[in-house]
N, C-alpha and C. Protein backbone atom coordinates (compact mmCIF):
# COMPACT_ATOMS: atom_id res chain seq x y z
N UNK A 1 5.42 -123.07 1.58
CA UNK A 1 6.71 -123.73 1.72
C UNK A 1 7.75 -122.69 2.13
N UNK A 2 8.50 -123.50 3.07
CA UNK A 2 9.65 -122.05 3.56
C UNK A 2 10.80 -121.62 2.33
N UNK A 3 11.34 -121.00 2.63
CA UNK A 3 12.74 -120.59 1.63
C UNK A 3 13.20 -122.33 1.92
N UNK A 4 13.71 -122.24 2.81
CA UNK A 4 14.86 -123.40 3.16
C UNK A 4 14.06 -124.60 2.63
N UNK A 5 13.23 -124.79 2.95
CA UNK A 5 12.66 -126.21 2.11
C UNK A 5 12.24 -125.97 0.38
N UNK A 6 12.18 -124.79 -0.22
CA UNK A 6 12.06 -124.47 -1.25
C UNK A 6 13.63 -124.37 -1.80
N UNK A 7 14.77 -123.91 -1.03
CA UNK A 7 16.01 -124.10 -1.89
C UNK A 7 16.17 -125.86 -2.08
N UNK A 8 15.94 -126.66 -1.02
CA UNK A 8 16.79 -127.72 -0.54
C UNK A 8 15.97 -128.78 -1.98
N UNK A 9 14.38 -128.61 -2.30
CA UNK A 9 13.94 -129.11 -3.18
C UNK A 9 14.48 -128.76 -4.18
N UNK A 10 15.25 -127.46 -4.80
CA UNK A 10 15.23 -127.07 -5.96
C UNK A 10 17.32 -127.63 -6.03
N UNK A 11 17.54 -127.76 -5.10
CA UNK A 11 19.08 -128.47 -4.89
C UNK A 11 19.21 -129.66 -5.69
N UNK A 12 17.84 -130.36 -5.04
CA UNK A 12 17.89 -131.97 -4.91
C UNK A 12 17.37 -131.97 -6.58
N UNK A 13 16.72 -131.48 -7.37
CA UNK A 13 16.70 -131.61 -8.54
C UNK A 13 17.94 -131.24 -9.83
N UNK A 14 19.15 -130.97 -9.63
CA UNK A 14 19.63 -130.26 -10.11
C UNK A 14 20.61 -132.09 -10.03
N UNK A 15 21.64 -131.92 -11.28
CA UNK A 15 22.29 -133.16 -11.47
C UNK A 15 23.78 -132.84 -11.33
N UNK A 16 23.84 -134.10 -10.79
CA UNK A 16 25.54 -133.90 -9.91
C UNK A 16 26.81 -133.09 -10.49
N UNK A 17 26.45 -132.85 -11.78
CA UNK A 17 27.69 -131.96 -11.93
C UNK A 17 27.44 -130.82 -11.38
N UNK A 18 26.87 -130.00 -11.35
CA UNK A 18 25.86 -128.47 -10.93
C UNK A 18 26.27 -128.52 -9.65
N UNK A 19 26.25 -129.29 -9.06
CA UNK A 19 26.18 -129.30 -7.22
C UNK A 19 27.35 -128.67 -7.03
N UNK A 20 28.70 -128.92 -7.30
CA UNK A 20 29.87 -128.42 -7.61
C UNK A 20 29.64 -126.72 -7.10
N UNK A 21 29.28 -126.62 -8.48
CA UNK A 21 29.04 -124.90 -8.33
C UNK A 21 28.29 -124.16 -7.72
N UNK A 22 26.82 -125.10 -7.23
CA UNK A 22 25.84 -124.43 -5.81
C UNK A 22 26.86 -124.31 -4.73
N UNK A 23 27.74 -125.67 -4.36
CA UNK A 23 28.04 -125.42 -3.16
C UNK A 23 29.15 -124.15 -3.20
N UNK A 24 29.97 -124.03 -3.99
CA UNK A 24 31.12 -122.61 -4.60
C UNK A 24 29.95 -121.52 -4.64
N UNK A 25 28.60 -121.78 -4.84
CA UNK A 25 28.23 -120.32 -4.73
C UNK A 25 27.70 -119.70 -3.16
N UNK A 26 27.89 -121.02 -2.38
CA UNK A 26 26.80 -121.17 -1.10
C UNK A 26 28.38 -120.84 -0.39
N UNK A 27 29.23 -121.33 -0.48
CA UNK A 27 30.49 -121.03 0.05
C UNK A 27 30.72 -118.86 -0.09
N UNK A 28 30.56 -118.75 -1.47
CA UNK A 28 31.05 -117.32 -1.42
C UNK A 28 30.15 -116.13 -0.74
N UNK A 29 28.92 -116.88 -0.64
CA UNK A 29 27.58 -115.93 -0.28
C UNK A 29 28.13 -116.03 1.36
N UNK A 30 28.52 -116.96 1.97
CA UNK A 30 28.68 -117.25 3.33
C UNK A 30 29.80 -116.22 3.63
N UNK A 31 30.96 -116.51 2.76
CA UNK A 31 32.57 -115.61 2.62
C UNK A 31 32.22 -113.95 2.46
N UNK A 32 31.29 -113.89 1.90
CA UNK A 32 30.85 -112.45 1.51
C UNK A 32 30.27 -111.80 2.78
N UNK A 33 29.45 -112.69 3.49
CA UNK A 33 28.72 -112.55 5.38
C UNK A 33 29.55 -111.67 5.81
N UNK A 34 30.63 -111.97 6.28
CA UNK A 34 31.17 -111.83 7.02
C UNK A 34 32.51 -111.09 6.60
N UNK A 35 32.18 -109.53 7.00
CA UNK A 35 33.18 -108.24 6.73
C UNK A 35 34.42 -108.36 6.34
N UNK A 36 35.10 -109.10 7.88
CA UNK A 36 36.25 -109.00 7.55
C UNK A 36 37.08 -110.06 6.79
N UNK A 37 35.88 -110.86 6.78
CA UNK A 37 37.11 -112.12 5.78
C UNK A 37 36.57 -111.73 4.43
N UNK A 38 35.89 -111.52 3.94
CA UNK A 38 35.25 -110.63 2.53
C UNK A 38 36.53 -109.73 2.08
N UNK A 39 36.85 -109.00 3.28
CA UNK A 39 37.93 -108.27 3.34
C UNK A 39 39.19 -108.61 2.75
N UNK A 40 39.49 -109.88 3.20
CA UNK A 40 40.60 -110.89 3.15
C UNK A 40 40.46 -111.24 1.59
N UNK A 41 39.79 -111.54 1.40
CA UNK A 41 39.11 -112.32 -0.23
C UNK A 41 39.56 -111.17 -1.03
N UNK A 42 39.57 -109.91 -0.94
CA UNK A 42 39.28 -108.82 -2.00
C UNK A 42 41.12 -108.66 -1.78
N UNK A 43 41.47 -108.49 -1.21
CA UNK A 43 42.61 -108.16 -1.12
C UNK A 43 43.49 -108.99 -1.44
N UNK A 44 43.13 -110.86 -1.14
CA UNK A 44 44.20 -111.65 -1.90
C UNK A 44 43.68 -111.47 -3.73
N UNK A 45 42.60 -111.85 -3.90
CA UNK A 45 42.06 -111.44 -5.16
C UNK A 45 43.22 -110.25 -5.95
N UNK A 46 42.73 -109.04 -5.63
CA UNK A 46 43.93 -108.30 -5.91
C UNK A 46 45.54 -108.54 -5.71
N UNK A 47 46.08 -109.30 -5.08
CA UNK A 47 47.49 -109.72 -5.01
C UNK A 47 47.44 -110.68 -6.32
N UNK A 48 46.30 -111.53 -5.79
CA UNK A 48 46.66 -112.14 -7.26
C UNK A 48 46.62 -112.06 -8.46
N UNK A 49 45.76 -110.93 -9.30
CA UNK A 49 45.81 -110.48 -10.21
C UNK A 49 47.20 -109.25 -10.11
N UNK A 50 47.68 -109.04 -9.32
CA UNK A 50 49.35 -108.70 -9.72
C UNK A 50 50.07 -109.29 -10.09
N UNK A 51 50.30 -110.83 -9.12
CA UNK A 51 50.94 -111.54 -9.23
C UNK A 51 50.78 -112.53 -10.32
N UNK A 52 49.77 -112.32 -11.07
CA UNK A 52 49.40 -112.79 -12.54
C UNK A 52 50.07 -111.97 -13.86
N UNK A 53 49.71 -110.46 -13.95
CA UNK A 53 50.34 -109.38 -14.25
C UNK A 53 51.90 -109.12 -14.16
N UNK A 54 52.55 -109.62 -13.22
CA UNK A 54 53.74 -109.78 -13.24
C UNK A 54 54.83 -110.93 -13.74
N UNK A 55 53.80 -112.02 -13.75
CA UNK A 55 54.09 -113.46 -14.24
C UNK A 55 54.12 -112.66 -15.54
N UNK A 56 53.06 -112.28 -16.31
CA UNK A 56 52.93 -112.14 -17.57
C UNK A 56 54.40 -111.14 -18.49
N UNK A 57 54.61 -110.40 -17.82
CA UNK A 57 55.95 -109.60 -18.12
C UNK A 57 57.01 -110.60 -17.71
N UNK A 58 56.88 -111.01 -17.16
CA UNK A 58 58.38 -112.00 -16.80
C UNK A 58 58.41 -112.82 -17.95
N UNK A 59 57.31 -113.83 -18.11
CA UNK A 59 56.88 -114.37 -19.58
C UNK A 59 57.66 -114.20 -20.98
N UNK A 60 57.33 -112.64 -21.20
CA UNK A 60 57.47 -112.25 -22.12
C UNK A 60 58.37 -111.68 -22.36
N UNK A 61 58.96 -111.54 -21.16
CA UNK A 61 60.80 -110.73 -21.32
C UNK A 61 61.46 -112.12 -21.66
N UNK A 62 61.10 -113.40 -20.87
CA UNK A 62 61.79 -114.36 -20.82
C UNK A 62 61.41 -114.98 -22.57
N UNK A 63 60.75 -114.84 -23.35
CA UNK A 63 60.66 -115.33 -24.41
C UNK A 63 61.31 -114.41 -25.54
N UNK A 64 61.37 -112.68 -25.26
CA UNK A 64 62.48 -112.20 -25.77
C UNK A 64 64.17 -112.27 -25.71
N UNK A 65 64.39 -112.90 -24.40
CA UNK A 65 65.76 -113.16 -24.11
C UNK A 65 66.04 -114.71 -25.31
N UNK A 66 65.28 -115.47 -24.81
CA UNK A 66 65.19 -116.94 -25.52
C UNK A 66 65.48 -116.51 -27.36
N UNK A 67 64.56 -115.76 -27.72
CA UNK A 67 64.62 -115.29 -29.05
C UNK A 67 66.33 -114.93 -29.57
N UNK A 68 66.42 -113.67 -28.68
CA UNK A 68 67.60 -113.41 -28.60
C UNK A 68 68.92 -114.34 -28.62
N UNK A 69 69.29 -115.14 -27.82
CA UNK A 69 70.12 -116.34 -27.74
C UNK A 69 69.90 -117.25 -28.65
N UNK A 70 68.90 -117.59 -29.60
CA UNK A 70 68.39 -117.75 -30.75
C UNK A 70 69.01 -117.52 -31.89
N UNK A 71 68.74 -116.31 -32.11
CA UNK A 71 69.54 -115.66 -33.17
C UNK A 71 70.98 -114.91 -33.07
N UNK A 72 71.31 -115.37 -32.09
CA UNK A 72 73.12 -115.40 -31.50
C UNK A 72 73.33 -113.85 -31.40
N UNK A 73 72.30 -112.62 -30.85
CA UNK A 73 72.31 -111.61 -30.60
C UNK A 73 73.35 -111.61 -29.31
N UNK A 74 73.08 -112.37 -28.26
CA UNK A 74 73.46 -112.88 -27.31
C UNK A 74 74.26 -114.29 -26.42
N UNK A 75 75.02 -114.25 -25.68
CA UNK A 75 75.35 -115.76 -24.94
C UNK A 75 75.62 -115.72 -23.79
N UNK A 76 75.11 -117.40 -23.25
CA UNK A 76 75.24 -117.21 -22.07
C UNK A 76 76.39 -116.50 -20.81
């Protein structure tokens, strides 16, 4: 039996929630192919774990200010 008829059987057994995540893994193996958009992937990846990282300090300044105005340290 070839690969390709050996994945496509072992697909077709697998139950519809699962499929979800074959095709997300068949998607990234494809994304990964090809250099320069791999490229692209790693680099938004990294923006976005900044831009997560930076959410998170904003967060938390913004829940110290809140505190603050709270306990009438501060006003608007």
């Amino acid at each position: 039996m070839a690969v390709s008829d050996l994945t496509v059987a072992k697909v077709q057994q697998l139950p519809d929630v699962l499929l979800q995540e074959v095709i997300d893994f068949i998607d990234f193996l494809l994304l990964r192919q090809g250099q320069t958009r791999w490229q692209l992937w790693t680099s938004f990846t990294e923006a976005l774990g900044l831009a997560e990282n930076d959410m998170a300090d904003y967060l938390a300044n913004l829940q110290q200010y809140e505190e603050k105005l709270a306990r009438g340290e501060i006003s608007w």
